[in-house]
PDB file of N, CA and C in Angstrom:
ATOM      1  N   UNK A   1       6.690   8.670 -10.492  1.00  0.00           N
ATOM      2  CA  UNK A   1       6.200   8.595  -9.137  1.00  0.00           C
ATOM      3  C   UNK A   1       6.585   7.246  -8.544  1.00  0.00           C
ATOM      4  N   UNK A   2       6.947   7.009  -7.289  1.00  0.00           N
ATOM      5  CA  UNK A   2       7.932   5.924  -6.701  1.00  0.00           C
ATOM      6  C   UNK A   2       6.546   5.724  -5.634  1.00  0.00           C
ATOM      7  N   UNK A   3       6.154   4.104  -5.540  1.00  0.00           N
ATOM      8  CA  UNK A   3       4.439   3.923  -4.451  1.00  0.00           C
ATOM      9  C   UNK A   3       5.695   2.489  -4.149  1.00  0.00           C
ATOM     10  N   UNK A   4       5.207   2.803  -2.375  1.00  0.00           N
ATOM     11  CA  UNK A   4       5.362   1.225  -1.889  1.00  0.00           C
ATOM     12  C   UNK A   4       4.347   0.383  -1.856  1.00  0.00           C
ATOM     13  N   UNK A   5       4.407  -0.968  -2.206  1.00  0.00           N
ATOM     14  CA  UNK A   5       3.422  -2.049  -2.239  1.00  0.00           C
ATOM     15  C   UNK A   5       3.643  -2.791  -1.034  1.00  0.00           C
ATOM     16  N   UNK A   6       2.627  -3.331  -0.403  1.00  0.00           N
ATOM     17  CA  UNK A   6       3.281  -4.142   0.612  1.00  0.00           C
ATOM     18  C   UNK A   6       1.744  -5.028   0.839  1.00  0.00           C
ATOM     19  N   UNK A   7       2.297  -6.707   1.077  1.00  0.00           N
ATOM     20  CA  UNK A   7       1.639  -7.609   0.474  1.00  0.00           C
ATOM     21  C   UNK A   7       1.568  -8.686   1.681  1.00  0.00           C
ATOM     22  N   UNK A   8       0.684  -9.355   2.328  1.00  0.00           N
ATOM     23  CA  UNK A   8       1.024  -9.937   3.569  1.00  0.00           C
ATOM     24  C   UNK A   8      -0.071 -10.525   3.897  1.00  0.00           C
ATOM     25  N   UNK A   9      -0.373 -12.353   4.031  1.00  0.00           N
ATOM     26  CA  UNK A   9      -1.088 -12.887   4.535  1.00  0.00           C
ATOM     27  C   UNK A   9      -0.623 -13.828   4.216  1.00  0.00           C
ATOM     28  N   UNK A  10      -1.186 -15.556   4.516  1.00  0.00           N
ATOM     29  CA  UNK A  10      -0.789 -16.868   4.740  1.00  0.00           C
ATOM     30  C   UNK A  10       0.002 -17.298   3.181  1.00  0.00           C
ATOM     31  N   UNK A  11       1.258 -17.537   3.531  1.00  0.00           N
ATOM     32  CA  UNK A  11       2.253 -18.335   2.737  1.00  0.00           C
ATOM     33  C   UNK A  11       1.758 -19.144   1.365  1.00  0.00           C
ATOM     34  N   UNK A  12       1.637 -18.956   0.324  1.00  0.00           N
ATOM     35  CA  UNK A  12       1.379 -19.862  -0.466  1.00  0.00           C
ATOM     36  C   UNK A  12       2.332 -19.738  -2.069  1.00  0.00           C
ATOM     37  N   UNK A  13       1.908 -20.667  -3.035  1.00  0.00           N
ATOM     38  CA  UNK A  13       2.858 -20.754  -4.234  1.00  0.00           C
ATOM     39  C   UNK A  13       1.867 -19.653  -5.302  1.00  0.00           C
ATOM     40  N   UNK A  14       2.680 -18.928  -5.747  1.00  0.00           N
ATOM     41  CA  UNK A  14       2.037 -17.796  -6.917  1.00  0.00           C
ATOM     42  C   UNK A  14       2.183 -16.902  -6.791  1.00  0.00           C
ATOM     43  N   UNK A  15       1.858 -16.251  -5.000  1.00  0.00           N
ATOM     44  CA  UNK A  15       1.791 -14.834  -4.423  1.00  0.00           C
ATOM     45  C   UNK A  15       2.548 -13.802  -5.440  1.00  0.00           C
ATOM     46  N   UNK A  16       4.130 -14.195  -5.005  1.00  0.00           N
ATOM     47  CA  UNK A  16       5.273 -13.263  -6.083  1.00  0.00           C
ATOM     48  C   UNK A  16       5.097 -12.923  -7.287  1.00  0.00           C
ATOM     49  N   UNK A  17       4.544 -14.058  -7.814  1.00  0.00           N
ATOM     50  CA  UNK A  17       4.266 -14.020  -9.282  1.00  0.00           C
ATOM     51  C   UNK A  17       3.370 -13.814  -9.767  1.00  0.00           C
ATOM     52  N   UNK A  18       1.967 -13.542  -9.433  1.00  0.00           N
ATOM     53  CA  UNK A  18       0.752 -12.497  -9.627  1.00  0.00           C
ATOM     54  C   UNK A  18       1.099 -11.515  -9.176  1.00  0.00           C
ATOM     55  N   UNK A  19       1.685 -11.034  -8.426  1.00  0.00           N
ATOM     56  CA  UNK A  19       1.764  -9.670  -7.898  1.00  0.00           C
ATOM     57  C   UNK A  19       2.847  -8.951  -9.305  1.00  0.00           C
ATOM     58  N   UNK A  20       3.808  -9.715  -8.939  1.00  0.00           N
ATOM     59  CA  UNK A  20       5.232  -8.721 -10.579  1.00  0.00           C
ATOM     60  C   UNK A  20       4.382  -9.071 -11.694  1.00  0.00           C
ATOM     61  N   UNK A  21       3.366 -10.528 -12.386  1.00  0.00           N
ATOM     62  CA  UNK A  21       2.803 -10.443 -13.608  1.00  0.00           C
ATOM     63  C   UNK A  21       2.223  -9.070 -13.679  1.00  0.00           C
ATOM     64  N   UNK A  22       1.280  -8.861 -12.548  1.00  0.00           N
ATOM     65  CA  UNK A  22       0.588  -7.203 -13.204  1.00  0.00           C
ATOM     66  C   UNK A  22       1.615  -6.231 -12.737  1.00  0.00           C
ATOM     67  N   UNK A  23       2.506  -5.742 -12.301  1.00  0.00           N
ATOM     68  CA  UNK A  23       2.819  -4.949 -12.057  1.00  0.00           C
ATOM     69  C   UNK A  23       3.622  -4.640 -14.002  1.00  0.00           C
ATOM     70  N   UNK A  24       4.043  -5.542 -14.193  1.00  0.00           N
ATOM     71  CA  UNK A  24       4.563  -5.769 -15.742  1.00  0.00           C
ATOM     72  C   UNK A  24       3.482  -5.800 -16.676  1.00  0.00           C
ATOM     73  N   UNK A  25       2.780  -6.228 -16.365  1.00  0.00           N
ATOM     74  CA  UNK A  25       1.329  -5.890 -17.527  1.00  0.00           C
ATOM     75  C   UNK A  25       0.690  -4.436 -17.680  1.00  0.00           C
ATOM     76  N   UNK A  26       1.307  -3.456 -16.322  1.00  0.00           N
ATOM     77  CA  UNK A  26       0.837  -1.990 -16.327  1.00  0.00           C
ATOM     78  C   UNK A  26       2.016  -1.028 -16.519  1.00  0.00           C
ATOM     79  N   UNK A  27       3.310  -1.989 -16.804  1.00  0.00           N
ATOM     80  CA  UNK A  27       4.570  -0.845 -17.130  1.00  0.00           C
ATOM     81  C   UNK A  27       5.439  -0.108 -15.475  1.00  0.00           C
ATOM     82  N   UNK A  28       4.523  -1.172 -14.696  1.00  0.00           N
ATOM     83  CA  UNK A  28       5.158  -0.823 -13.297  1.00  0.00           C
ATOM     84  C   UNK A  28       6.400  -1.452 -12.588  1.00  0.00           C
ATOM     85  N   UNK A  29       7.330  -0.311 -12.895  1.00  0.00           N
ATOM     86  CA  UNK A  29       8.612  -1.044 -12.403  1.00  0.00           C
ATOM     87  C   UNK A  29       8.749  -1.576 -11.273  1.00  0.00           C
ATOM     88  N   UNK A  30       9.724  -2.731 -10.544  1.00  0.00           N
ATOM     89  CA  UNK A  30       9.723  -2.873  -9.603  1.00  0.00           C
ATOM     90  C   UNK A  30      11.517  -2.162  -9.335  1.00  0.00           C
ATOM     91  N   UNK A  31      11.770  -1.813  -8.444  1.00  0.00           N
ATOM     92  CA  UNK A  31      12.823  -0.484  -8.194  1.00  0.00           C
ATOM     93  C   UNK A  31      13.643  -1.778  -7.250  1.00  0.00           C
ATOM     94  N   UNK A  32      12.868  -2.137  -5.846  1.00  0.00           N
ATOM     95  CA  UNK A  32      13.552  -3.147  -4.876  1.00  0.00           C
ATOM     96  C   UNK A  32      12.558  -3.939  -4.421  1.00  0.00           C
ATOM     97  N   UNK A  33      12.808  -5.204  -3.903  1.00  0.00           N
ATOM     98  CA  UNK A  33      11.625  -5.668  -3.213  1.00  0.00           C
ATOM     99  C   UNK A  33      12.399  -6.715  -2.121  1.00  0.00           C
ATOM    100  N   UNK A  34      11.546  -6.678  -1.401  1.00  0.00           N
ATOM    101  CA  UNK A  34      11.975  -8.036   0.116  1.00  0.00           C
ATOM    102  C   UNK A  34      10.767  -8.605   0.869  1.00  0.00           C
ATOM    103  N   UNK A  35      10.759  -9.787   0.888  1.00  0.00           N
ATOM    104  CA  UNK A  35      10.074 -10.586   1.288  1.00  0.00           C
ATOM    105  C   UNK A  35      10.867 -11.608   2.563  1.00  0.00           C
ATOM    106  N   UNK A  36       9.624 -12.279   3.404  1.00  0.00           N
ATOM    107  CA  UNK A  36       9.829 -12.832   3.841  1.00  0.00           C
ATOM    108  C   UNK A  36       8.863 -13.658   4.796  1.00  0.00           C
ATOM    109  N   UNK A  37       8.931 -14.516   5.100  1.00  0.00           N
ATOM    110  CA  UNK A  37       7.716 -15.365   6.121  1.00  0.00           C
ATOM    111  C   UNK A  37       8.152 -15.283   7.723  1.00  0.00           C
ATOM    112  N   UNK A  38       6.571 -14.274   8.313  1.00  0.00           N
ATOM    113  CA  UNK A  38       6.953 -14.068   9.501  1.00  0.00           C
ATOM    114  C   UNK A  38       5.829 -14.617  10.319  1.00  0.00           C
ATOM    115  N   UNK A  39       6.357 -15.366  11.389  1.00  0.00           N
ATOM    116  CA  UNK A  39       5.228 -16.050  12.191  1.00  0.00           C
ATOM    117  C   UNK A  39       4.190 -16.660  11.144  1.00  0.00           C
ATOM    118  N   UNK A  40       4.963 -17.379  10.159  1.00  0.00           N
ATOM    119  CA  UNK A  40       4.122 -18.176   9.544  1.00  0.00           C
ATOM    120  C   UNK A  40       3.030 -17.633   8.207  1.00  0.00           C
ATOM    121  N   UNK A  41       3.110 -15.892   7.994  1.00  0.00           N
ATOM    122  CA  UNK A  41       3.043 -15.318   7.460  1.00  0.00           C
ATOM    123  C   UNK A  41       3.797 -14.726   6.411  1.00  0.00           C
ATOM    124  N   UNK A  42       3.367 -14.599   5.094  1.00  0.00           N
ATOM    125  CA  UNK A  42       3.922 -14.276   3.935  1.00  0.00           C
ATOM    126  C   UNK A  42       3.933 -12.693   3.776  1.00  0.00           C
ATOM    127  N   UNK A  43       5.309 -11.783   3.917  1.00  0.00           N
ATOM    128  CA  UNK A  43       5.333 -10.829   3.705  1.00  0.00           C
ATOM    129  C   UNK A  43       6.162 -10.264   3.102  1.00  0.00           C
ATOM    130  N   UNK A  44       5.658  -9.283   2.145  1.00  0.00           N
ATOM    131  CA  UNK A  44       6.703  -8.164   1.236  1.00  0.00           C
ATOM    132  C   UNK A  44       6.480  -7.318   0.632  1.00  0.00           C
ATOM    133  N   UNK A  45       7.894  -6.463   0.760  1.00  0.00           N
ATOM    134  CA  UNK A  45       7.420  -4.877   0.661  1.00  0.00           C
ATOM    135  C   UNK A  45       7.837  -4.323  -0.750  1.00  0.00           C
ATOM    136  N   UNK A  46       7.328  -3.717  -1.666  1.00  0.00           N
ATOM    137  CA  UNK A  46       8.244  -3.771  -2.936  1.00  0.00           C
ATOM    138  C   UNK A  46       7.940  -2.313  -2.993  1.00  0.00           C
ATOM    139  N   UNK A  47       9.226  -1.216  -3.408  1.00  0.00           N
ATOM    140  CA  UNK A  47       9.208  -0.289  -4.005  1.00  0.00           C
ATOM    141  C   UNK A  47       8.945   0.211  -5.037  1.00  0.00           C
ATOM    142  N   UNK A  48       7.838   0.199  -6.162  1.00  0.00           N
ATOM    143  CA  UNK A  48       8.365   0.477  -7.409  1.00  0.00           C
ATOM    144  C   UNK A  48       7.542   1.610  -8.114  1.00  0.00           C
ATOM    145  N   UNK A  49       8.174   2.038  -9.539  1.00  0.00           N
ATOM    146  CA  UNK A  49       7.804   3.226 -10.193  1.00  0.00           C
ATOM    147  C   UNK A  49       6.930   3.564 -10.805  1.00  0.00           C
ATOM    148  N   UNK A  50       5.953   3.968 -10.788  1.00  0.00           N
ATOM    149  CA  UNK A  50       5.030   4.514 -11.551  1.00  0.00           C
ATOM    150  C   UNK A  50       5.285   5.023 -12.969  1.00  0.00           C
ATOM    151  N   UNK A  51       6.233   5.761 -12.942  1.00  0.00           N
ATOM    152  CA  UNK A  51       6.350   7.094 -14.560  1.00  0.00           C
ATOM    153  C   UNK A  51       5.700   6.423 -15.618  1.00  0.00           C
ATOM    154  N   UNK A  52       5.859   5.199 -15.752  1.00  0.00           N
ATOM    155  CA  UNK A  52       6.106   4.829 -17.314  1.00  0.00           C
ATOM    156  C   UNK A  52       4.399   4.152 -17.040  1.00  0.00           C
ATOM    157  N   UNK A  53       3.383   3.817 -16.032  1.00  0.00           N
ATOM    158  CA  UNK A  53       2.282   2.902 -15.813  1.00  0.00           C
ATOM    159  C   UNK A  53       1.331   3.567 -16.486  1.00  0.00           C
ATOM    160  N   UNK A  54       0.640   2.632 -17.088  1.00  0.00           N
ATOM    161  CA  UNK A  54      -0.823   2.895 -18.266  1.00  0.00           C
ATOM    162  C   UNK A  54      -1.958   3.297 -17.267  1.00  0.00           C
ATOM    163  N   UNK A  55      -1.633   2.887 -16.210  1.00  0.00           N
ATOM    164  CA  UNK A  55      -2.914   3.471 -14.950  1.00  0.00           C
ATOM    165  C   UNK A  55      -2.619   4.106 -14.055  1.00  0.00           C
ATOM    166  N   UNK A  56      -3.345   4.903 -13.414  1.00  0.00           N
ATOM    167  CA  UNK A  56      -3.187   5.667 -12.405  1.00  0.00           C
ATOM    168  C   UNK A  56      -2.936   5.042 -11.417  1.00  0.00           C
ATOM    169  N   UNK A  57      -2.442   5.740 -10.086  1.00  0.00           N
ATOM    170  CA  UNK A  57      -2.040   4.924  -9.114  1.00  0.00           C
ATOM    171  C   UNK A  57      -3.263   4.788  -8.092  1.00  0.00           C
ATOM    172  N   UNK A  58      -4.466   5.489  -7.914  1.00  0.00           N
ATOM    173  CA  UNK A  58      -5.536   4.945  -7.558  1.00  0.00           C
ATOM    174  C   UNK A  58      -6.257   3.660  -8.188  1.00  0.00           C
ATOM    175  N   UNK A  59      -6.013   3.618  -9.852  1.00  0.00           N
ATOM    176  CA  UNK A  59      -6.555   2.537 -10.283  1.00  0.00           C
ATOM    177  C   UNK A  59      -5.537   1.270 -10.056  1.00  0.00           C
ATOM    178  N   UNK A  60      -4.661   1.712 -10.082  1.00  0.00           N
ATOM    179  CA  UNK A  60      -3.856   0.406  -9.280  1.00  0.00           C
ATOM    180  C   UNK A  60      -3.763   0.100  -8.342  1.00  0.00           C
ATOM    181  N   UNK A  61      -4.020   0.660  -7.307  1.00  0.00           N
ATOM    182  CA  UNK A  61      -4.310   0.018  -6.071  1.00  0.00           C
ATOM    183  C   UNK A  61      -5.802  -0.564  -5.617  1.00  0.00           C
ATOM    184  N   UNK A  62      -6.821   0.060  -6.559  1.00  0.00           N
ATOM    185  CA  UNK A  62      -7.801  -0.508  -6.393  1.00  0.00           C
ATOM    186  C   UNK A  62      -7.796  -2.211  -7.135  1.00  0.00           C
ATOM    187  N   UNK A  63      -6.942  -2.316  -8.411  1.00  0.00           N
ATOM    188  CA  UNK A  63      -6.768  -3.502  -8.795  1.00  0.00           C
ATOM    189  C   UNK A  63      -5.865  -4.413  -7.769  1.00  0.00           C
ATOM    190  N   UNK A  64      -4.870  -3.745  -7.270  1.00  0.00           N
ATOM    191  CA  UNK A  64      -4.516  -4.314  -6.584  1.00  0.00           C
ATOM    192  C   UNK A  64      -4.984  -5.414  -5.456  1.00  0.00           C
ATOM    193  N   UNK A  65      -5.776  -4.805  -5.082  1.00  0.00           N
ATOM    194  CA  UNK A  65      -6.124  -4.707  -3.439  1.00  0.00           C
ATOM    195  C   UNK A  65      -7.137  -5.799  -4.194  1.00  0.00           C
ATOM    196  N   UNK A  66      -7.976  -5.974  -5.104  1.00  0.00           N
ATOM    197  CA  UNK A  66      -8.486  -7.074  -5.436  1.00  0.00           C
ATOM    198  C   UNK A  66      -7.843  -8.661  -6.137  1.00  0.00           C
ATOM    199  N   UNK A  67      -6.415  -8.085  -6.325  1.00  0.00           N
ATOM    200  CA  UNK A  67      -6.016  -8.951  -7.038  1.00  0.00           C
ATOM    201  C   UNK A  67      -5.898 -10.079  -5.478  1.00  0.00           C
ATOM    202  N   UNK A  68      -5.207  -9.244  -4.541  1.00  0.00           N
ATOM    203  CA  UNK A  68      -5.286  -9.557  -2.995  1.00  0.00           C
ATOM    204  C   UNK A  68      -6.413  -9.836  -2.591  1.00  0.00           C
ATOM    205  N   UNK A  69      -7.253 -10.113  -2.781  1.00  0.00           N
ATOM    206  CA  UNK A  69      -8.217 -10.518  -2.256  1.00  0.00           C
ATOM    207  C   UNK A  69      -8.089 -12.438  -3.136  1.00  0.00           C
ATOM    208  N   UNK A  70      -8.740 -12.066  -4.413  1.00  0.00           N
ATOM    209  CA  UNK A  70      -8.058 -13.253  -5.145  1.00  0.00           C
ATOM    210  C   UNK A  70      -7.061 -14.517  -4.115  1.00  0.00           C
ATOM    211  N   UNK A  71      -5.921 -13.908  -4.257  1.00  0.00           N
ATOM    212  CA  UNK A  71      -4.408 -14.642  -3.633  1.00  0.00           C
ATOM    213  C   UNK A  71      -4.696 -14.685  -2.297  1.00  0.00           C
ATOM    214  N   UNK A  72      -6.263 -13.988  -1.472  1.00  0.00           N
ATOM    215  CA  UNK A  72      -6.467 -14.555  -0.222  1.00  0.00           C
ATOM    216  C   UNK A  72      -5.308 -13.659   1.063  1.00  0.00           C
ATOM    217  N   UNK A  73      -4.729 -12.398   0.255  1.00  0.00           N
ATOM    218  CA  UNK A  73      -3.880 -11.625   1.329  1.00  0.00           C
ATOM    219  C   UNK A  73      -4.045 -10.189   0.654  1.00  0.00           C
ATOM    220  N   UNK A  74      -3.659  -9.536   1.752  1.00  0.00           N
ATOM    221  CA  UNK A  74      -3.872  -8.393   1.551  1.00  0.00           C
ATOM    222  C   UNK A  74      -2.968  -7.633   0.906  1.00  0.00           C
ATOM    223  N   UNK A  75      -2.993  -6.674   0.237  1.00  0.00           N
ATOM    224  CA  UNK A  75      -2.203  -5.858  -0.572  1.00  0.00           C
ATOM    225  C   UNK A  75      -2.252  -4.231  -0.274  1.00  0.00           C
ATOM    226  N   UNK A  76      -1.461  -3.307  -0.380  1.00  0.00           N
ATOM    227  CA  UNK A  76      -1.710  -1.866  -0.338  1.00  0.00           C
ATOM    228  C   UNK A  76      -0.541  -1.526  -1.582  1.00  0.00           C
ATOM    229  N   UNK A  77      -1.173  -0.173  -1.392  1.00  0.00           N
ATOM    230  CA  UNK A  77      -0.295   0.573  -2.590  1.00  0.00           C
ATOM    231  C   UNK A  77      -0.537   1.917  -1.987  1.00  0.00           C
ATOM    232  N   UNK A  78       0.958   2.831  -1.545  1.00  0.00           N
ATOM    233  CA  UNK A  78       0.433   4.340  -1.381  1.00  0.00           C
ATOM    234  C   UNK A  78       1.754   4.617  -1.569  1.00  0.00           C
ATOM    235  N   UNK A  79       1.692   6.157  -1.899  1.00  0.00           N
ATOM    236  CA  UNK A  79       2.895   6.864  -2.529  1.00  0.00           C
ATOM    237  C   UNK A  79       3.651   6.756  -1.797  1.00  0.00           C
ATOM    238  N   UNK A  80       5.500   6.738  -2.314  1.00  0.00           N
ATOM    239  CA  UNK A  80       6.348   6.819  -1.068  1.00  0.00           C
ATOM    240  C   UNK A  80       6.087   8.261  -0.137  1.00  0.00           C
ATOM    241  N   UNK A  81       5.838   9.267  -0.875  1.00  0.00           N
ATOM    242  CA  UNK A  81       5.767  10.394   0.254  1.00  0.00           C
ATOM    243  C   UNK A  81       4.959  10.494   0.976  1.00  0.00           C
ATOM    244  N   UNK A  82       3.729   9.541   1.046  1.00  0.00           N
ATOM    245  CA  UNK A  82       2.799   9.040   1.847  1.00  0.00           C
ATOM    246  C   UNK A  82       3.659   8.207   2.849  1.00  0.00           C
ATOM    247  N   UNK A  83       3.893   7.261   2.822  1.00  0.00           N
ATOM    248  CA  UNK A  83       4.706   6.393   3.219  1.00  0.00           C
ATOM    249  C   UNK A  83       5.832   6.863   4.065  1.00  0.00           C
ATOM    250  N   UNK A  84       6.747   7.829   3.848  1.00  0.00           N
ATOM    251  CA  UNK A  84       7.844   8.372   4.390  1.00  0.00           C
ATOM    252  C   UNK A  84       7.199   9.131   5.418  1.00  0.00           C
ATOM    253  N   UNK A  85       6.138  10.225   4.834  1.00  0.00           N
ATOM    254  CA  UNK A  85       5.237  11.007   6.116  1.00  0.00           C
ATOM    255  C   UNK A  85       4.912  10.161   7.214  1.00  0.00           C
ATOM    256  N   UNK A  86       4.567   9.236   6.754  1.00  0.00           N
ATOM    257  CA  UNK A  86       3.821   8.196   8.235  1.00  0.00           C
ATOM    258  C   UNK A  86       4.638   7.563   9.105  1.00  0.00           C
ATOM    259  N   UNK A  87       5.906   7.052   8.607  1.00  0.00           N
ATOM    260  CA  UNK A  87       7.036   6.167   8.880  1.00  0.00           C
ATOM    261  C   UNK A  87       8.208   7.440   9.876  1.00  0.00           C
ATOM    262  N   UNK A  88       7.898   8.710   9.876  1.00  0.00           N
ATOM    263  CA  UNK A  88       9.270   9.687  10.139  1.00  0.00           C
ATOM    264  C   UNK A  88       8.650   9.563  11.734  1.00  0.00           C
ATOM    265  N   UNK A  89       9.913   9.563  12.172  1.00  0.00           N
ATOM    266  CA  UNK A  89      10.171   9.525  13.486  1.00  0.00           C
ATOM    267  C   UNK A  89      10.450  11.037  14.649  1.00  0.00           C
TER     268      UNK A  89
END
């Protein structure tokens, strides 16, 4: 299963690297990712895979979304076909 992450609030040192430590501590690939600082804001979107993750993808986004809280920005996690549904034009 392929979930976009997408990660976004005030600029700081670690963000990247708490976010890929767990994603690697749950077997969650990262597929692509892009970042960037907008209006002074820290943002990025990472694609990655589920198949191989020890947790479900509700329990990962609920970790998630706290790990984001932690790092002081917000985090989501929803399936790409979630994602593609919402995004089609």
């Amino acid at each position: 299963m392929k979930a976009i992450i997408t990660v976004v609030g005030g600029d700081k040192v670690g963000i990247i690297a708490k976010v890929s430590a767990f994603l690697a501590e749950h077997s969650i690939n990262i597929d692509d990712i892009t970042q960037t600082i907008l209006s002074g804001n820290f943002v990025m979107m990472m694609m990655v895979n589920l198949d191989k993750s020890d947790i479900s993808i509700d329990e990962a986004r609920r970790l998630l979304t706290d790990e984001g809280h932690a790092l002081g920005v917000e985090v989501n996690l929803m399936s790409e076909k979630v994602f593609s549904a919402m995004h089609r034009i």
